[in-house]
N, C-alpha and C. Protein backbone atom coordinates (compact mmCIF):
# COMPACT_ATOMS: atom_id res chain seq x y z
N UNK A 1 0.84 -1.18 0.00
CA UNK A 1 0.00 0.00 0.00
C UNK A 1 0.88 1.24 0.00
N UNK A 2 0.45 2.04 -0.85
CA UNK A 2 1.60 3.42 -1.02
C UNK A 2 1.33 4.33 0.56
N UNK A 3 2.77 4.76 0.62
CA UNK A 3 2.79 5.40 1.90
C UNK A 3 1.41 6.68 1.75
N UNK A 4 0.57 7.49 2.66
CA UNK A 4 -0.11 8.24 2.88
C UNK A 4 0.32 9.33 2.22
N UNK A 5 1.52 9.75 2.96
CA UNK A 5 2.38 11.11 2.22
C UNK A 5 2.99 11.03 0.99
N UNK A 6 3.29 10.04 0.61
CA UNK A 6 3.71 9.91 -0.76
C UNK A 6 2.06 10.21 -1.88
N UNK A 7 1.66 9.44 -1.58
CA UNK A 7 0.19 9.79 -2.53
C UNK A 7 -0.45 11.10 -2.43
N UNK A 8 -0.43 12.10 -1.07
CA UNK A 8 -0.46 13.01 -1.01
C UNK A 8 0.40 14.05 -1.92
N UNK A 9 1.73 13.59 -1.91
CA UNK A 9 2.46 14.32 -2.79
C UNK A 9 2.64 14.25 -4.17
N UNK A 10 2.04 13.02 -4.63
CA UNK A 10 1.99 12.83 -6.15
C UNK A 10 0.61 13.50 -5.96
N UNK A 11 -0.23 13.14 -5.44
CA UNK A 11 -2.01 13.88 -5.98
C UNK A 11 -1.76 15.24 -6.25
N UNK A 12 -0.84 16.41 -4.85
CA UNK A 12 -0.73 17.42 -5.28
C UNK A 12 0.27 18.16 -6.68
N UNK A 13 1.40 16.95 -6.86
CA UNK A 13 2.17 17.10 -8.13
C UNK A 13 0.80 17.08 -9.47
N UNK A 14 0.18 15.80 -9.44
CA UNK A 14 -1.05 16.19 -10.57
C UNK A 14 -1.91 17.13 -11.05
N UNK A 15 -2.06 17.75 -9.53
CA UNK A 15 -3.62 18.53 -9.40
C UNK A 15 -2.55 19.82 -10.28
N UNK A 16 -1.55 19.84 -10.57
CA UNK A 16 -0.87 20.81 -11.05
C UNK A 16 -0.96 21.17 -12.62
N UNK A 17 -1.12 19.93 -13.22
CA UNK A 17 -1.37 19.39 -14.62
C UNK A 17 -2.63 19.11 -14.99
N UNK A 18 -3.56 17.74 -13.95
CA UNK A 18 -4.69 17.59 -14.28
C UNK A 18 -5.96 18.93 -14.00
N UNK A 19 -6.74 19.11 -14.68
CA UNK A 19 -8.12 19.86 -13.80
C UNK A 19 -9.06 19.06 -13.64
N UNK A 20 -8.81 18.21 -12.25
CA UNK A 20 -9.49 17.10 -12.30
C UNK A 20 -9.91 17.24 -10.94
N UNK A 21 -11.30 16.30 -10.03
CA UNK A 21 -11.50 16.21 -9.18
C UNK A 21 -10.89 15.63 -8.33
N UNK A 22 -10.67 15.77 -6.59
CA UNK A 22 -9.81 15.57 -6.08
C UNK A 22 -9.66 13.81 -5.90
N UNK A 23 -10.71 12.95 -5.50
CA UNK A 23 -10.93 11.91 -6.05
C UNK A 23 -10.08 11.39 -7.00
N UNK A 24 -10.36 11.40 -8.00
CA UNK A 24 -10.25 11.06 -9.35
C UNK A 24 -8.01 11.57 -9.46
N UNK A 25 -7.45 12.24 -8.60
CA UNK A 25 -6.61 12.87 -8.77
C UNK A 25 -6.18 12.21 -7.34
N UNK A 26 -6.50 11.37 -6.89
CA UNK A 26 -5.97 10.62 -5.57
C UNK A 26 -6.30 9.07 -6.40
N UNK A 27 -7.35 8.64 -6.78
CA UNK A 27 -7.23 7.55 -7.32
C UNK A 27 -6.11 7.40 -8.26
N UNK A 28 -5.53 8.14 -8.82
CA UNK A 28 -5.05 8.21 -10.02
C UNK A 28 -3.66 8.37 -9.68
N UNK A 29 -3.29 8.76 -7.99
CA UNK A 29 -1.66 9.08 -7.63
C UNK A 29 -1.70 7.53 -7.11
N UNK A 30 -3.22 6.97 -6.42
CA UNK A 30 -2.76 5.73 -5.76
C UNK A 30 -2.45 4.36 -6.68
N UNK A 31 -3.06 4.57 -7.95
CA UNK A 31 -2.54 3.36 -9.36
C UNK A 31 -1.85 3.80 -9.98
N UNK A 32 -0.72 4.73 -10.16
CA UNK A 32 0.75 5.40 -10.66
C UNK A 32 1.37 4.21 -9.41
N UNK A 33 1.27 4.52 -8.39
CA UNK A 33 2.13 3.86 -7.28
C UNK A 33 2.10 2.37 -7.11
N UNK A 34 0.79 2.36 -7.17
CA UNK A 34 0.38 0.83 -7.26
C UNK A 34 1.36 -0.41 -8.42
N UNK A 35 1.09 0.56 -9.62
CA UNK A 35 1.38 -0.09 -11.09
C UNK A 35 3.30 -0.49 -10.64
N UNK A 36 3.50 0.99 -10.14
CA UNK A 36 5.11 1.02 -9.84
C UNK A 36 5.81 -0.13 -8.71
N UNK A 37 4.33 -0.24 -7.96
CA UNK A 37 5.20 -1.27 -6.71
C UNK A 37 5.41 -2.86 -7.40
N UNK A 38 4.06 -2.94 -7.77
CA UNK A 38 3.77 -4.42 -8.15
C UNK A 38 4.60 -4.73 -9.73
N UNK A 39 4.73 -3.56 -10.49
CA UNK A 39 5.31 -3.71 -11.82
C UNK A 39 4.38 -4.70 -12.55
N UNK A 40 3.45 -4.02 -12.48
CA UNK A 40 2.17 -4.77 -13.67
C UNK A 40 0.76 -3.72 -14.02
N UNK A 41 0.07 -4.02 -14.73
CA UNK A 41 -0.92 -2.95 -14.32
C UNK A 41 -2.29 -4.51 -14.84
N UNK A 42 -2.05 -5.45 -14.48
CA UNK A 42 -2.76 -6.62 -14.44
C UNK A 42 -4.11 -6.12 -13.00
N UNK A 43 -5.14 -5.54 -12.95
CA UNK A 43 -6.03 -5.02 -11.88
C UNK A 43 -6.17 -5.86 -11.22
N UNK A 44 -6.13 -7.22 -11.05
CA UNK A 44 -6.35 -8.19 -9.91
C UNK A 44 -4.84 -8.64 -9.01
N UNK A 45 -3.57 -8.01 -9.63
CA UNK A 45 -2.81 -8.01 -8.99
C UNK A 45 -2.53 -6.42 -8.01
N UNK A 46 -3.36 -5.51 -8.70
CA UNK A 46 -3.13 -4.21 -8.43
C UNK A 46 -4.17 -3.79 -7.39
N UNK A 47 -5.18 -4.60 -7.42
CA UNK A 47 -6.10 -4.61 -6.08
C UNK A 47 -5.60 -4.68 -4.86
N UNK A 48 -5.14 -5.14 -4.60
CA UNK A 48 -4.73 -5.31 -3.08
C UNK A 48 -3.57 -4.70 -2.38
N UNK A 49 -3.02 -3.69 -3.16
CA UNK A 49 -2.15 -3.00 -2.95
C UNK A 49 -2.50 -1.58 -3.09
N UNK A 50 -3.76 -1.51 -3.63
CA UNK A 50 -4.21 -0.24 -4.14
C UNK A 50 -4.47 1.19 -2.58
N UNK A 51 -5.29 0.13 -2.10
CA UNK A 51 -6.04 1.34 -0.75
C UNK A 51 -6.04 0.28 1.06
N UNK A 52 -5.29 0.52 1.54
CA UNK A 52 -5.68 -1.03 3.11
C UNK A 52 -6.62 -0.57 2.94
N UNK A 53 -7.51 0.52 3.20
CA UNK A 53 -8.76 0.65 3.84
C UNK A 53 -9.95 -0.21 3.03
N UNK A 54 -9.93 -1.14 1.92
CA UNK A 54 -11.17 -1.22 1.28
C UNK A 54 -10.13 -2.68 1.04
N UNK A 55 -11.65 -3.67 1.26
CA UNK A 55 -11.12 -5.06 0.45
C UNK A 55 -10.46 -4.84 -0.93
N UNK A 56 -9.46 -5.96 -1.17
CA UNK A 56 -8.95 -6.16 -2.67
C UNK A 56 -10.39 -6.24 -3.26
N UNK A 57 -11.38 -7.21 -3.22
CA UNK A 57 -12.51 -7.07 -4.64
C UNK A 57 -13.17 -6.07 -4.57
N UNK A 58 -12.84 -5.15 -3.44
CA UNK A 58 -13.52 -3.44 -3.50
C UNK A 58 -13.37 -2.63 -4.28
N UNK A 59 -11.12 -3.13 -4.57
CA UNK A 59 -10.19 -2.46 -5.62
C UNK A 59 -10.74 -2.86 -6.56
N UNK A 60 -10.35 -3.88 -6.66
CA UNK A 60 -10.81 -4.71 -8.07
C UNK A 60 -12.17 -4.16 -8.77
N UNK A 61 -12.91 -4.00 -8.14
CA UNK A 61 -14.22 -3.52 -8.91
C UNK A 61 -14.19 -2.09 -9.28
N UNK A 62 -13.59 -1.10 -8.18
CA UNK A 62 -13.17 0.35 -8.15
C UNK A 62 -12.10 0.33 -9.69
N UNK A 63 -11.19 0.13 -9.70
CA UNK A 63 -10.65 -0.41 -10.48
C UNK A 63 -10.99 -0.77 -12.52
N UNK A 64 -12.14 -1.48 -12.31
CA UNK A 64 -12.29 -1.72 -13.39
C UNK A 64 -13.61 -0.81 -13.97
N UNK A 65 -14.05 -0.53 -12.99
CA UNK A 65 -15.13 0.98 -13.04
C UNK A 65 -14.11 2.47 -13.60
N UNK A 66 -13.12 2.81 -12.63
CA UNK A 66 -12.37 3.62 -13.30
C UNK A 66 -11.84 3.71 -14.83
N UNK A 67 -11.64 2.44 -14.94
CA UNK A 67 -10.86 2.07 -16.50
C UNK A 67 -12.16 2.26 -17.38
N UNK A 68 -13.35 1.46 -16.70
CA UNK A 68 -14.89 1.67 -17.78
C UNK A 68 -15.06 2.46 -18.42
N UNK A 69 -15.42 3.73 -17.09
CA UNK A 69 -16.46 4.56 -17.22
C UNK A 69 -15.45 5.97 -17.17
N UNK A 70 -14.25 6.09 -16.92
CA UNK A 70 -13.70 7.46 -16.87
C UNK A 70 -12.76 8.05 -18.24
N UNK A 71 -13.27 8.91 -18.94
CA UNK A 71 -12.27 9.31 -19.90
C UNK A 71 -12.06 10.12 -20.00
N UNK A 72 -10.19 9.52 -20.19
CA UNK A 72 -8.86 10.19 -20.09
C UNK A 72 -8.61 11.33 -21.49
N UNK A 73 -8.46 12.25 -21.15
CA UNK A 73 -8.11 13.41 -22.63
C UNK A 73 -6.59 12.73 -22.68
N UNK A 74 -6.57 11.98 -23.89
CA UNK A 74 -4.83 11.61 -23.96
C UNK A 74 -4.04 12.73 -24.33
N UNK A 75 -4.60 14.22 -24.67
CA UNK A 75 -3.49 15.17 -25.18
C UNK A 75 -3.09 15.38 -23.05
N UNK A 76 -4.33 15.35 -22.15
CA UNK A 76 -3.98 15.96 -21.35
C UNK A 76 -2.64 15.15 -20.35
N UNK A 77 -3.13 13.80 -20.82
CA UNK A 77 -2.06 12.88 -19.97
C UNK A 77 -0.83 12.90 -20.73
N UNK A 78 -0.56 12.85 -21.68
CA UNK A 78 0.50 13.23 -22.92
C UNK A 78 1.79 14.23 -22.38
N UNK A 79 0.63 15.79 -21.86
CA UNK A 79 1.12 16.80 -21.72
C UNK A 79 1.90 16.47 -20.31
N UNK A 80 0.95 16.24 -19.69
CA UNK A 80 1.81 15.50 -18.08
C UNK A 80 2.82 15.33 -18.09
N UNK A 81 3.21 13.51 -18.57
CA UNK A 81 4.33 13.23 -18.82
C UNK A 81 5.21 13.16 -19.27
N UNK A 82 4.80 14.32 -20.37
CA UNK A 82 6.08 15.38 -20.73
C UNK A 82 6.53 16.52 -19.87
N UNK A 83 5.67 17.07 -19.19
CA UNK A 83 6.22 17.90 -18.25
C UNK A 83 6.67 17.18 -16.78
N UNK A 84 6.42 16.28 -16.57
CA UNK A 84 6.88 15.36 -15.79
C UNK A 84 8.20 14.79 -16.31
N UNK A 85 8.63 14.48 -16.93
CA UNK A 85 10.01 14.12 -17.40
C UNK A 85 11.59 14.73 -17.31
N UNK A 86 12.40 14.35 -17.32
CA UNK A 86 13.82 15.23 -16.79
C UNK A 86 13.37 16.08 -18.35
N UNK A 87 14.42 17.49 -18.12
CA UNK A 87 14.35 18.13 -19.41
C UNK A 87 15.48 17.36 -20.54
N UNK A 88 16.60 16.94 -20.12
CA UNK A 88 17.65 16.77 -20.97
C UNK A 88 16.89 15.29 -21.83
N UNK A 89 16.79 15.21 -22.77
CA UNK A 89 16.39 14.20 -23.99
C UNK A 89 17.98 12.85 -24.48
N UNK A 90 17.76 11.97 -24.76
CA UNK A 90 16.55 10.79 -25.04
C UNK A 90 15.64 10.65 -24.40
N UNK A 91 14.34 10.40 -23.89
CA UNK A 91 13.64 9.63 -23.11
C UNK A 91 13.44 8.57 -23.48
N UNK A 92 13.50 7.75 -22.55
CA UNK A 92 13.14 6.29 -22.50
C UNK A 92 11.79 5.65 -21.88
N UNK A 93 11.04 5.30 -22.67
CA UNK A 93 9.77 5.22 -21.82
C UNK A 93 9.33 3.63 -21.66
């Protein structure tokens, strides 16, 4: 489970880029972290690492509802992780 303050500090790194609800901008720092711990983005491995407070099939369903029903502006996530990136070029992604 990602540390408290760490997700705090990626949500507020986002809310910088995204104009998104705060929700949606905490879900979204806690499966960046998630994807990073477990090194998969497989949702039934990413459940249970996602939130302690809520069963894994809580994630799991949270989870595959997010992926459903929420859409992403890819110019806006695009723009992110380009401004998220060191400045000096190659990137390696």
């Amino acid at each position: 489970m990602p540390e408290t303050r760490t997700v705090r500090l990626l949500r507020t790194l986002l809310a910088t880029h995204l104009d998104w609800h705060g929700s949606r901008l905490d879900f979204l720092a806690r499966f960046i972290l998630a994807v990073l711990q477990v090194r998969s983005v497989n949702l039934a491995r990413l459940a249970p690492v996602l939130s302690s407070r809520a069963k894994p099939s809580s994630n799991y369903i949270r989870l595959q509802r997010f992926m459903r029903s929420f859409a992403m502006d890819q110019s806006d996530i695009a723009r992110t992780v380009g401004d998220l990136l060191p400045a000096q070029q190659p990137w390696v992604l």
